[in-house]
N, C-alpha and C. Protein backbone atom coordinates (compact mmCIF):
# COMPACT_ATOMS: atom_id res chain seq x y z
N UNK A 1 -92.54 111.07 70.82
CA UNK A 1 -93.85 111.62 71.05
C UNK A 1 -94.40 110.99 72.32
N UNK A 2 -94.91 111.53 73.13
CA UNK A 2 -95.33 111.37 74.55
C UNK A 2 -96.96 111.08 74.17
N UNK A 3 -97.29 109.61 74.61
CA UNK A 3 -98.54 109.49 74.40
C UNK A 3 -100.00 109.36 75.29
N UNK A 4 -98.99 109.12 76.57
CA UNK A 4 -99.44 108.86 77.85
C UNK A 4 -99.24 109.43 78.98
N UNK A 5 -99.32 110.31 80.13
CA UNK A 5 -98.45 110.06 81.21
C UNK A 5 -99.74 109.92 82.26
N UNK A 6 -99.61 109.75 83.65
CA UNK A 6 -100.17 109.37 84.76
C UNK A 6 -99.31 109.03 86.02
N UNK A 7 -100.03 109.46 86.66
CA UNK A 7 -99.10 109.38 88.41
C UNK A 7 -100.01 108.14 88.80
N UNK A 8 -99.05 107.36 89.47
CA UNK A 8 -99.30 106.59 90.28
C UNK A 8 -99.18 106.43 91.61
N UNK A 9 -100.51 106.78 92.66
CA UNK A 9 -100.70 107.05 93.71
C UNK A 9 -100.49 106.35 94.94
N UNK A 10 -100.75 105.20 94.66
CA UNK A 10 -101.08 103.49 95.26
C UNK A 10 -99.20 103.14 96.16
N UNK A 11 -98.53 103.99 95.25
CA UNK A 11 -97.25 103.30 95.71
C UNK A 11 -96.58 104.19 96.21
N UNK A 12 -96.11 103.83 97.52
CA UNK A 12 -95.17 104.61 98.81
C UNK A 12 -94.19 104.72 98.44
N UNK A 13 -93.62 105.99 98.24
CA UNK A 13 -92.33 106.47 97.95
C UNK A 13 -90.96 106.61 99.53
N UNK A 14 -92.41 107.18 100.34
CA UNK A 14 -91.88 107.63 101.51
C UNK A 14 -91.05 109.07 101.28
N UNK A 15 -91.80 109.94 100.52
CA UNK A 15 -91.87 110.96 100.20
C UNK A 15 -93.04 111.39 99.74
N UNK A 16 -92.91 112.95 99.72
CA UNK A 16 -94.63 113.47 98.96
C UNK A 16 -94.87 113.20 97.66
N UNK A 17 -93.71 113.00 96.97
CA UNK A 17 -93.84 113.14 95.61
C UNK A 17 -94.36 111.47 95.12
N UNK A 18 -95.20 111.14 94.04
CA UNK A 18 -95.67 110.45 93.04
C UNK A 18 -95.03 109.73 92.20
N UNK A 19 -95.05 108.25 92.13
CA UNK A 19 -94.56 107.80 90.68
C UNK A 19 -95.01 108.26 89.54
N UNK A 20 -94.73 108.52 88.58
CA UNK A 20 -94.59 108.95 86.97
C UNK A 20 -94.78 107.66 86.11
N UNK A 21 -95.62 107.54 85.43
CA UNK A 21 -95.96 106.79 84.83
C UNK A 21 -96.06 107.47 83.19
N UNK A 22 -94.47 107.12 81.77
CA UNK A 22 -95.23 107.79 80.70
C UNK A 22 -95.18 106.59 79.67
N UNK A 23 -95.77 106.60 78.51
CA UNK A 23 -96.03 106.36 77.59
C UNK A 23 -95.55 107.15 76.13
N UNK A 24 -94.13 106.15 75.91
CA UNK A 24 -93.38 107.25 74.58
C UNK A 24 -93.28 106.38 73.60
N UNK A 25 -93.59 107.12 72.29
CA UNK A 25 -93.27 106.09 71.49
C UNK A 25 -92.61 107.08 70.27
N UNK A 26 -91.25 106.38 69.85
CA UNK A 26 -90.51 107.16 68.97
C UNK A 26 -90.43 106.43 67.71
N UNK A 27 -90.58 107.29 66.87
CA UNK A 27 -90.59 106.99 65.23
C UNK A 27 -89.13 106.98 64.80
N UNK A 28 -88.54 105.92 64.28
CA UNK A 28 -87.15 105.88 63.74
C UNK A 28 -87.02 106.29 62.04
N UNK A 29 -86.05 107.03 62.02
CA UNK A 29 -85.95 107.69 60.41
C UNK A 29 -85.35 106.74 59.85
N UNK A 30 -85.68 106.18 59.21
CA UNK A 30 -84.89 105.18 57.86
C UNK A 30 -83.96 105.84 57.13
N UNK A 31 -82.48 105.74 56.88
CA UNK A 31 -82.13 106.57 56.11
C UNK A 31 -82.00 105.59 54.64
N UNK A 32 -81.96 106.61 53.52
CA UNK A 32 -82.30 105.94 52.58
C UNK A 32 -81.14 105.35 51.91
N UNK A 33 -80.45 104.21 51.24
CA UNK A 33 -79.70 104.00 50.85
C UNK A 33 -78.94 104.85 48.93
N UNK A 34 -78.45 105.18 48.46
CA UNK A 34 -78.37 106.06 47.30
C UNK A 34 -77.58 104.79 46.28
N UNK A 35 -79.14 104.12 45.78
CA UNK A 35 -79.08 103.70 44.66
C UNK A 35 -78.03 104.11 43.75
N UNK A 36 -77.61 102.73 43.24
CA UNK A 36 -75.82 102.95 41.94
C UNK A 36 -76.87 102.80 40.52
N UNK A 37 -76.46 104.57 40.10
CA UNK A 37 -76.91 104.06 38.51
C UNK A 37 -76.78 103.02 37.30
N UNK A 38 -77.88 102.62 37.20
CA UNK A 38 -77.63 101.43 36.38
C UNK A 38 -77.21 101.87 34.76
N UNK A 39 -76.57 101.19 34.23
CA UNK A 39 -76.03 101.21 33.00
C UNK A 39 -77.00 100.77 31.98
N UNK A 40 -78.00 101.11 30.80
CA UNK A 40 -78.56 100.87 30.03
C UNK A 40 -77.53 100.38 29.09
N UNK A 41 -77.78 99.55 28.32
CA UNK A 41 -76.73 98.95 27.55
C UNK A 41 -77.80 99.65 25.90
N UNK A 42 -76.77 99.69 25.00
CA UNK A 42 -77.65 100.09 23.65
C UNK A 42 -77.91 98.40 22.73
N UNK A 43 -79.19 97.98 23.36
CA UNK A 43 -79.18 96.97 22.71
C UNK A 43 -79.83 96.93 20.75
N UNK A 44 -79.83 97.70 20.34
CA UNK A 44 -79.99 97.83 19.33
C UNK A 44 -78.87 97.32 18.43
N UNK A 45 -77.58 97.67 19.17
CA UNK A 45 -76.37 97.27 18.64
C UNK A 45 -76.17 95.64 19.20
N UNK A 46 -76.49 95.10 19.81
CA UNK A 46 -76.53 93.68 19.91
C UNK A 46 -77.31 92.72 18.91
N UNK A 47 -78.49 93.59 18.15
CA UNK A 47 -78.87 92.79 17.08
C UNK A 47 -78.35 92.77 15.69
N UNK A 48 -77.33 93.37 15.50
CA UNK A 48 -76.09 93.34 14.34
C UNK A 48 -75.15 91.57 14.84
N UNK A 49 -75.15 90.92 13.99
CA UNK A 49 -74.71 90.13 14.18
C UNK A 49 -73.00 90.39 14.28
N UNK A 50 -72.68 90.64 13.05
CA UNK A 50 -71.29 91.08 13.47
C UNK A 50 -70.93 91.93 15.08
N UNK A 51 -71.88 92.78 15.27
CA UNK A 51 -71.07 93.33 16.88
C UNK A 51 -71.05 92.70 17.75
N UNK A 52 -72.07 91.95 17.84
CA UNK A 52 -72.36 90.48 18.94
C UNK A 52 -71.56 89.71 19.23
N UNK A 53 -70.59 89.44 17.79
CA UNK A 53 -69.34 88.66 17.10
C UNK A 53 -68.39 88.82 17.88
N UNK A 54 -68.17 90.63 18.05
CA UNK A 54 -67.26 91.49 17.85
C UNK A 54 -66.95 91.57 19.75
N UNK A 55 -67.74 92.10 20.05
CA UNK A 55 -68.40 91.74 21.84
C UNK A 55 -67.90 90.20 22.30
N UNK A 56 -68.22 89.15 21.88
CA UNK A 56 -67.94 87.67 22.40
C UNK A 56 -66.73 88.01 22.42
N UNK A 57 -65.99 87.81 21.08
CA UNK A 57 -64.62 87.90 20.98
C UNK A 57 -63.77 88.53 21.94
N UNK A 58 -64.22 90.13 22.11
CA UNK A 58 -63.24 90.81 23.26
C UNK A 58 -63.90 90.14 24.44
N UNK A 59 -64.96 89.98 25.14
CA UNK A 59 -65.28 89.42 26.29
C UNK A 59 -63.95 87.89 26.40
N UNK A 60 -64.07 86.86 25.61
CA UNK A 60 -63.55 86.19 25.67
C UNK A 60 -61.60 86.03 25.77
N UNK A 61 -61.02 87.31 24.87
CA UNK A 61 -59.88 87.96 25.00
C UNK A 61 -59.60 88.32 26.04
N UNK A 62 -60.57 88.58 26.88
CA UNK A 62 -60.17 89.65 28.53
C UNK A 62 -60.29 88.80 29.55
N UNK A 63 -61.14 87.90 29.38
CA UNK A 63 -61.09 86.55 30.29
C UNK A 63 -59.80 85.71 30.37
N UNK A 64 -59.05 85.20 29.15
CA UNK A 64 -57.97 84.41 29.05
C UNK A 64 -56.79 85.07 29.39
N UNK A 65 -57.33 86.43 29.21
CA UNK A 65 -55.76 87.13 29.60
C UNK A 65 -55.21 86.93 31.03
N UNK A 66 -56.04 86.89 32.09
CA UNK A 66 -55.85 86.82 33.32
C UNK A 66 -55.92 85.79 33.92
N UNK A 67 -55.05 85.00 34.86
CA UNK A 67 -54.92 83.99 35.37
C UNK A 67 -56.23 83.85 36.17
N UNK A 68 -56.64 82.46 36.59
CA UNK A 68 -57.46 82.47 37.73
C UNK A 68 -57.22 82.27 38.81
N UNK A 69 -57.82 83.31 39.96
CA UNK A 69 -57.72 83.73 41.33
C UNK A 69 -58.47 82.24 41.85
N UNK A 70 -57.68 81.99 43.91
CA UNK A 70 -58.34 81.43 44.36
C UNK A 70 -59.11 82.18 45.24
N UNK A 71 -58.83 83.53 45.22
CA UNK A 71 -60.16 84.02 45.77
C UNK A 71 -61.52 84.08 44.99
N UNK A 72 -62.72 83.68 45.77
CA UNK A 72 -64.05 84.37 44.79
C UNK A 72 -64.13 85.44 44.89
N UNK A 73 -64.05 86.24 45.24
CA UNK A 73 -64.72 87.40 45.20
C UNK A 73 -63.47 88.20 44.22
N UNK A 74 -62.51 88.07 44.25
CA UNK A 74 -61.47 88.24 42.82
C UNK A 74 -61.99 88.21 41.97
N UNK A 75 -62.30 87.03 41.87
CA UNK A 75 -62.47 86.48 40.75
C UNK A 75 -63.85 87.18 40.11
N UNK A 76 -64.64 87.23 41.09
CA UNK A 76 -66.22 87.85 40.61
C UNK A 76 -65.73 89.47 40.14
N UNK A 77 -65.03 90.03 41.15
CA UNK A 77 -64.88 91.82 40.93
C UNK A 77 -63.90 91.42 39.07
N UNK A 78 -63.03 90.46 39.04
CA UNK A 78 -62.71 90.95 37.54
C UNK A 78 -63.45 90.13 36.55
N UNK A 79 -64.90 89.33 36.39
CA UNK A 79 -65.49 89.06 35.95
C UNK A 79 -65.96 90.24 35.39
N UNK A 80 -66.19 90.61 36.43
CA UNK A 80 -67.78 91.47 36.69
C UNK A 80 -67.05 92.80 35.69
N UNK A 81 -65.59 93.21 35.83
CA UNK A 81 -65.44 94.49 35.88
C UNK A 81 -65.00 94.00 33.99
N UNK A 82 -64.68 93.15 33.88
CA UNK A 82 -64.41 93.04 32.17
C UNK A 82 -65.65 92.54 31.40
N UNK A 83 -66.83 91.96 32.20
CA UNK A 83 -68.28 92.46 31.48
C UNK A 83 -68.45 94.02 31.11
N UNK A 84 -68.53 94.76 32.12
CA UNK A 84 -68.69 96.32 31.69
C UNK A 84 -67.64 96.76 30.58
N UNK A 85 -66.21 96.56 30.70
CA UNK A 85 -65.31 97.37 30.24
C UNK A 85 -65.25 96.58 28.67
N UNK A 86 -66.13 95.14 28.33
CA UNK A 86 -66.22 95.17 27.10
C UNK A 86 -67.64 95.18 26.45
N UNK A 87 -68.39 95.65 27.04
CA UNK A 87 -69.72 96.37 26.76
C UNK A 87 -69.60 97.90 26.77
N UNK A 88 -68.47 98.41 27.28
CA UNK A 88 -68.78 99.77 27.28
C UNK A 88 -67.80 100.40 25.77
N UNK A 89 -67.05 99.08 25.60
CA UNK A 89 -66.43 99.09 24.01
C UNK A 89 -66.72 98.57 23.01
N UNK A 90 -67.95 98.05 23.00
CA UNK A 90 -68.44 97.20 21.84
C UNK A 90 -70.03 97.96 22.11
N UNK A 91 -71.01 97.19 22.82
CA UNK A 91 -72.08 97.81 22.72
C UNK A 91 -72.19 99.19 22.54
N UNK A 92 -71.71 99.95 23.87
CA UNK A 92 -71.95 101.09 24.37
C UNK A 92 -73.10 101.28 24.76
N UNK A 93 -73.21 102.68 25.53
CA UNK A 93 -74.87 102.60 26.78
C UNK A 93 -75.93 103.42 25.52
N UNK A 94 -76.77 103.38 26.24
CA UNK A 94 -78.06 103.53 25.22
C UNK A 94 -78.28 105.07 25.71
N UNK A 95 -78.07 105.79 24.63
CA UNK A 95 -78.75 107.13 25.45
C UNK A 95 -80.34 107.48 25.85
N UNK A 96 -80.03 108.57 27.28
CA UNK A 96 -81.08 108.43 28.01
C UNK A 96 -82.36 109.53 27.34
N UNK A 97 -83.47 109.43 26.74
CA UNK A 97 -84.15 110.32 26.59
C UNK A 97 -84.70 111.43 28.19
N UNK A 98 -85.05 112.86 27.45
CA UNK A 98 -85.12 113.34 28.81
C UNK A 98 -86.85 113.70 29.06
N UNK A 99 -86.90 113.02 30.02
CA UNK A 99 -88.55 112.69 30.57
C UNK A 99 -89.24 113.83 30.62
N UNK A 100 -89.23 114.58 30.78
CA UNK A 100 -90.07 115.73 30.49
C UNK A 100 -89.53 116.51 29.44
N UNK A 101 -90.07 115.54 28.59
CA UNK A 101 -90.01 116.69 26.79
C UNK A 101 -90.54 117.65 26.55
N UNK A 102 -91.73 117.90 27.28
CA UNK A 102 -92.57 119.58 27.34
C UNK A 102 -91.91 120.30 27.66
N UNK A 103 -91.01 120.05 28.54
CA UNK A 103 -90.30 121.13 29.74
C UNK A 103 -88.67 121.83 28.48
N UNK A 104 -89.19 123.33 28.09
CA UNK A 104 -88.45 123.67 27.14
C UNK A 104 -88.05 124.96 27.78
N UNK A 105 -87.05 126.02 26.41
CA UNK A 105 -86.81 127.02 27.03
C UNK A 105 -87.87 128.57 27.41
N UNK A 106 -89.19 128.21 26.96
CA UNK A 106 -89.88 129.05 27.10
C UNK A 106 -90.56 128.68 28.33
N UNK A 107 -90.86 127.53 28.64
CA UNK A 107 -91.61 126.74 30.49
C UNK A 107 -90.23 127.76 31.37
N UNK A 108 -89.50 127.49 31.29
CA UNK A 108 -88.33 127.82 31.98
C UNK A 108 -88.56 129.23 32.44
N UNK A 109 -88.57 130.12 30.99
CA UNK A 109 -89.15 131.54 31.03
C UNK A 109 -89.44 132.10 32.06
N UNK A 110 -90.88 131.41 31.40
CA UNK A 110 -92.35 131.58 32.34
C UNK A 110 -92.10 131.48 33.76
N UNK A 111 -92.12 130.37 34.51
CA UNK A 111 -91.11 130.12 35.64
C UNK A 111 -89.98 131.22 36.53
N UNK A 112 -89.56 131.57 35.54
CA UNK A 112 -88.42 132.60 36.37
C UNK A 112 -89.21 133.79 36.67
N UNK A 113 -90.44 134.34 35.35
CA UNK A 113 -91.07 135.59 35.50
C UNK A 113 -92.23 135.35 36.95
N UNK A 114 -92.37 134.28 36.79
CA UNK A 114 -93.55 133.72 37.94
C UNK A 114 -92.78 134.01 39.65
N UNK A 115 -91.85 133.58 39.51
CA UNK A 115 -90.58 133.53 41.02
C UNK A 115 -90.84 134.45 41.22
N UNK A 116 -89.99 135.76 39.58
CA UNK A 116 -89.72 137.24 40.25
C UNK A 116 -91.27 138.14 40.61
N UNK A 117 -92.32 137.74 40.12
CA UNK A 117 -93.27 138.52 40.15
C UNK A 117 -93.92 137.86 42.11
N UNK A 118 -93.70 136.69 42.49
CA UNK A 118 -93.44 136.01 43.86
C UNK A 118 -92.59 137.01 44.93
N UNK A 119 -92.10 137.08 44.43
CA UNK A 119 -90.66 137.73 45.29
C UNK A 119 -91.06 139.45 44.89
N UNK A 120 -91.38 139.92 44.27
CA UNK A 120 -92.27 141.41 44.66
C UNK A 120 -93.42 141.56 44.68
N UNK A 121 -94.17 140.50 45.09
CA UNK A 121 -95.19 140.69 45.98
C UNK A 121 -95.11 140.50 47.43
N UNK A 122 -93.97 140.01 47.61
CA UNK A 122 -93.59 139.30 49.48
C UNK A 122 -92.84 141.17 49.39
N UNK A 123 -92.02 141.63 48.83
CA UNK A 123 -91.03 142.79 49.38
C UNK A 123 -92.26 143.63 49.07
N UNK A 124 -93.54 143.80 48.21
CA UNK A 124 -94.76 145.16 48.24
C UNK A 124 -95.53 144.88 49.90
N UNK A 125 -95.57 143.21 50.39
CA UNK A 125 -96.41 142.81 51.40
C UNK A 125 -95.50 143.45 52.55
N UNK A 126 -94.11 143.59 53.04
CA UNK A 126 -93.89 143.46 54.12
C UNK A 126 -93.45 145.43 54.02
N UNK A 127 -93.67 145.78 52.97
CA UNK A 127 -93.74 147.19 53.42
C UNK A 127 -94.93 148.18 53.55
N UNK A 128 -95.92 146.95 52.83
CA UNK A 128 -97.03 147.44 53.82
C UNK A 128 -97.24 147.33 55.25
N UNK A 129 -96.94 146.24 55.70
CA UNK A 129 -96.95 145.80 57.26
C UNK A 129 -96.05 146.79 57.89
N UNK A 130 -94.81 147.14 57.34
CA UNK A 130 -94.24 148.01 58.13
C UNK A 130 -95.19 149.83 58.01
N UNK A 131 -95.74 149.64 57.04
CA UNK A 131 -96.31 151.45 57.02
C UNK A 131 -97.28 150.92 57.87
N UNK A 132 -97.99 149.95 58.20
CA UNK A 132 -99.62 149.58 59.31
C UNK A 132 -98.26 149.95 60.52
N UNK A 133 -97.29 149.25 61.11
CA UNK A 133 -97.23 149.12 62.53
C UNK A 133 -96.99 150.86 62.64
């Protein structure tokens, strides 16, 4: 966006023409990064004592199985990846309720009749404009 400009007169080119003097200032777009869905865990099932039991146990089974790396970051990616893979067999994820519970098959309806009754009023509007020209 150009916020400024002005010639500057004062200074000899040794030509007819003028220094240019502008003032720009540009806005940079952020692009957005795309957030990793997070995993809700079903903690309801963690307050059963036995599954809790049941959870330690395989967590602890999946740990011993594998030697330890002298890399860290090894070591973190199969930490990390046999936390999930024995939560996603013992706990399991919590299902997601869906946020707009109003929003049913009759909203939906309504909606589509609303579009189409949109969309023949734009095709009644532009054949009027064509019978005016």
């Amino acid at each position: 966006m150009v916020e400024d400009i002005r010639t500057i007169q004062g200074l000899n080119c040794d030509s007819g023409h003028f220094l240019v003097k502008t003032i720009i200032q540009q806005k940079l777009i952020r692009t957005q990064i795309k957030a990793t869905k997070q995993m809700k865990w079903n903690q309801s099932n963690l307050q059963d004592p036995a599954t809790l039991k049941q959870y330690r146990t395989c967590l602890h089974n999946k740990l011993i199985e594998k030697e330890i790396q002298q890399d860290i970051e090894g070591e973190w990616t199969h930490i990390k990846g046999t936390k999930i893979e024995s939560a996603n067999k013992v706990i399991q994820t919590q299902n997601t309720s869906n946020r707009n519970e109003w929003w049913d098959e009759s909203c939906k309806l309504i909606m589509s009749q609303k579009n189409e009754a949109g969309k023949k009023y734009l095709q009644d509007l532009e054949l009027v404009v064509k019978y005016m020209k």
